[in-house]
C-alpha atoms as a PDB file:
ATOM      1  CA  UNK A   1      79.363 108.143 129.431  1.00  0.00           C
ATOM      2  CA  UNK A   2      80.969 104.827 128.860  1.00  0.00           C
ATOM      3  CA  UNK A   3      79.434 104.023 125.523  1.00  0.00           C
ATOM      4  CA  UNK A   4      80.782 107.670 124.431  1.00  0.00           C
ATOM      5  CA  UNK A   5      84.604 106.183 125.691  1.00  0.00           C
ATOM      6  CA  UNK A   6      84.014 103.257 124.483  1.00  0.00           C
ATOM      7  CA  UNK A   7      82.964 104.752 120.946  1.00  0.00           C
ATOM      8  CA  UNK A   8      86.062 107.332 121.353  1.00  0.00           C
ATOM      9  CA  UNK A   9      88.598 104.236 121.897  1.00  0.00           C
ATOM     10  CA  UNK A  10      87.070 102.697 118.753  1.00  0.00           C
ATOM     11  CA  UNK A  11      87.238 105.512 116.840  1.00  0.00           C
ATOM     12  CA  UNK A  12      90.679 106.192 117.319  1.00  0.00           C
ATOM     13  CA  UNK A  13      91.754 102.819 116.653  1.00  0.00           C
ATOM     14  CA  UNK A  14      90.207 102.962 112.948  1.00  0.00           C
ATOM     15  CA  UNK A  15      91.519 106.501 112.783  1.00  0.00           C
ATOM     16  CA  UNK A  16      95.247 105.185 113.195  1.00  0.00           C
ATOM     17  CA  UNK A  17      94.989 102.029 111.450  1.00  0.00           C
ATOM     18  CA  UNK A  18      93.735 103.777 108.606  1.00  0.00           C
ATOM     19  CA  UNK A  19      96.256 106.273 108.774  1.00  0.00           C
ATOM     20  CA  UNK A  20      99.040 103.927 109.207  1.00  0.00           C
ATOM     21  CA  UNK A  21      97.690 101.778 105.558  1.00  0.00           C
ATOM     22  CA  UNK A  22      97.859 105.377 104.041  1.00  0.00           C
ATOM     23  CA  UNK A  23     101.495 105.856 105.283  1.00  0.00           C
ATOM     24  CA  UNK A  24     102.546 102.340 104.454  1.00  0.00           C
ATOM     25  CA  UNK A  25     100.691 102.449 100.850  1.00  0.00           C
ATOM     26  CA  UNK A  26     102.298 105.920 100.368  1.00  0.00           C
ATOM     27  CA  UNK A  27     105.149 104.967  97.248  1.00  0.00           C
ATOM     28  CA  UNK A  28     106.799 108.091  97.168  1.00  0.00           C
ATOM     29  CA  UNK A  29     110.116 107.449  94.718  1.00  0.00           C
ATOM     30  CA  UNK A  30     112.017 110.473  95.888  1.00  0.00           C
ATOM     31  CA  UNK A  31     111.850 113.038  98.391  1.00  0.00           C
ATOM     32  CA  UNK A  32     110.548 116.105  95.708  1.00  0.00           C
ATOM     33  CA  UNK A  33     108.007 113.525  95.156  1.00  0.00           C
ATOM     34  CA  UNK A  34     107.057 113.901  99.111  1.00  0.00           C
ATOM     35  CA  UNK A  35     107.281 117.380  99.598  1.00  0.00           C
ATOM     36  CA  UNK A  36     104.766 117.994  96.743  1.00  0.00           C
ATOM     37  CA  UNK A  37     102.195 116.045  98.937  1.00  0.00           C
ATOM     38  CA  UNK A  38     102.924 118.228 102.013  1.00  0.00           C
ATOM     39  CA  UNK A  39      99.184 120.245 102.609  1.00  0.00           C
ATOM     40  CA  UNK A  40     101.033 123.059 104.293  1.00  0.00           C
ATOM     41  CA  UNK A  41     103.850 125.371 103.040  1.00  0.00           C
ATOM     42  CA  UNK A  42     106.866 124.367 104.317  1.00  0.00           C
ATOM     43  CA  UNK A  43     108.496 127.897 104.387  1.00  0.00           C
ATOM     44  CA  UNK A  44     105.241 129.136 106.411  1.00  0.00           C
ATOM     45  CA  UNK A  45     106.203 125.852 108.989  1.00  0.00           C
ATOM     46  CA  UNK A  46     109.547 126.618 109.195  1.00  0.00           C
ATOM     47  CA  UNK A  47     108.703 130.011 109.818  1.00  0.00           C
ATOM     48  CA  UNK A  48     107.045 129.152 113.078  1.00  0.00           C
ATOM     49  CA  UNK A  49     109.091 127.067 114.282  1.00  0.00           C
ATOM     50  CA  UNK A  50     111.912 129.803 114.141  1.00  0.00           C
ATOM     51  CA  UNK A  51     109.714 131.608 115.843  1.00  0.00           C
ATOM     52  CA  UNK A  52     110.460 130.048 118.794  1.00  0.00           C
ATOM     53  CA  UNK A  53     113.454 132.187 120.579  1.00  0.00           C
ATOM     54  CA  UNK A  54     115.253 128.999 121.488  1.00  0.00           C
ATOM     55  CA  UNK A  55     115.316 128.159 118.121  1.00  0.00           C
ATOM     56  CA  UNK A  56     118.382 129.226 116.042  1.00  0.00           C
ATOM     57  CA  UNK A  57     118.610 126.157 113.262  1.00  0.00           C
ATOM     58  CA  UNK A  58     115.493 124.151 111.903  1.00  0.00           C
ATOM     59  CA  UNK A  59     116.678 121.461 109.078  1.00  0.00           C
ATOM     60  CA  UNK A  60     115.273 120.515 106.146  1.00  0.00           C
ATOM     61  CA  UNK A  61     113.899 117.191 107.659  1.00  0.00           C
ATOM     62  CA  UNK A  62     112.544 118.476 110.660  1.00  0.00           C
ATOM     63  CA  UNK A  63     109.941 121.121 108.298  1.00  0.00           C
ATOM     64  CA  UNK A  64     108.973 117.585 107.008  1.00  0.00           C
ATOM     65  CA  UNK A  65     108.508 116.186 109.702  1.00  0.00           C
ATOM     66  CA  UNK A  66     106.154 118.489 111.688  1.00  0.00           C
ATOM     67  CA  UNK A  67     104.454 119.655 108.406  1.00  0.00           C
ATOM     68  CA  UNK A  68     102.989 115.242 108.349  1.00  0.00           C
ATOM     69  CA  UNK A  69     102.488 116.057 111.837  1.00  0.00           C
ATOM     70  CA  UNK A  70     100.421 118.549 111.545  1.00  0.00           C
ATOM     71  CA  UNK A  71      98.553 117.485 108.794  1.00  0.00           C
ATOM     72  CA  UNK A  72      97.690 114.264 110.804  1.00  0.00           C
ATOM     73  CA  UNK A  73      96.780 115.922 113.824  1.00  0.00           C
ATOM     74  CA  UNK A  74      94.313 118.278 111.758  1.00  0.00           C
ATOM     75  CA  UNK A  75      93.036 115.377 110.319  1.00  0.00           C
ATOM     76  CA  UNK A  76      92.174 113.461 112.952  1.00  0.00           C
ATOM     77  CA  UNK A  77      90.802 116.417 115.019  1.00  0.00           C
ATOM     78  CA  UNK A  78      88.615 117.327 112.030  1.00  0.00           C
ATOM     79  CA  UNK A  79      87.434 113.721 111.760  1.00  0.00           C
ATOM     80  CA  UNK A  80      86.829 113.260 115.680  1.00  0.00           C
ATOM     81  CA  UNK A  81      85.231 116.618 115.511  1.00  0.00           C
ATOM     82  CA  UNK A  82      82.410 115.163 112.828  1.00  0.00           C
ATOM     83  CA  UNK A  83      82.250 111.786 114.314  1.00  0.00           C
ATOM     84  CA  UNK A  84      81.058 113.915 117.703  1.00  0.00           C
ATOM     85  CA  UNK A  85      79.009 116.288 115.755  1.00  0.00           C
ATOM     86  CA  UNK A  86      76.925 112.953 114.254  1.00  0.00           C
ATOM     87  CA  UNK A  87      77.256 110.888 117.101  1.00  0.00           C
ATOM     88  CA  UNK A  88      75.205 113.784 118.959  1.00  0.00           C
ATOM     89  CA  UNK A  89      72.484 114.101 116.331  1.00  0.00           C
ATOM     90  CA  UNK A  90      73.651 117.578 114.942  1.00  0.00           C
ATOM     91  CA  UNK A  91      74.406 118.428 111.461  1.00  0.00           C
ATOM     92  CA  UNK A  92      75.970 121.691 112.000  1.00  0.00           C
ATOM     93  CA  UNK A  93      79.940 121.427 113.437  1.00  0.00           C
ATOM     94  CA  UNK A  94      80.265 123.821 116.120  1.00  0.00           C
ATOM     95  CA  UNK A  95      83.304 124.956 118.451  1.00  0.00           C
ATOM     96  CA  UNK A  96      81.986 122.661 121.329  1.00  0.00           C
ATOM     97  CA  UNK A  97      82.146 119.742 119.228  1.00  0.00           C
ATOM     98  CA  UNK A  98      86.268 120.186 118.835  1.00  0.00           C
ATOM     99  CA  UNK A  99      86.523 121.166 121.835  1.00  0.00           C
ATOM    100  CA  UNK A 100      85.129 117.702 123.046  1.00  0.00           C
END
């Protein structure tokens, strides 16, 4: 059990260094330039978030924002998700190994 936390803590360090050199190495010259590297549609994420009853307003930025978001946290959840699958021997991802 400690190797696996150990392993985990590892893991997520490389995952967010890496991530942060992609973010840093990123030379977007305008913001059209940004939006075109979005993964998910940003009406569909704005859409959701004013789905929300509290929410009355959502801003341009804040679809940005939480569209990166997303598409890191997918990304890392995918990559954890395979790092477990291999890590356990199996070469088939299934729903317990995101869940762990």
């Amino acid at each position: 059990q400690h190797e696996d936390n150990e392993e985990a803590h590892h893991f997520e360090d490389g995952f967010w260094e890496c991530e942060g050199r992609m973010i840093s190495s990123s030379d977007f010259s305008s913001m059209d330039e940004f939006v075109q590297h979005l993964r998910f549609p940003s009406a569909r994420v704005r859409r959701i978030m004013k789905s929300v009853p509290q929410v009355r307003l959502v801003t341009f930025d804040s679809v940005l924002l939480l569209n990166k978001a997303a598409e890191i946290y997918v990304r890392e959840l995918t990559t954890a998700s395979v790092q477990h699958t291999t890590v356990n021997g199996n070469r088939l991802l299934q729903v317990d190994d995101v869940r762990k």
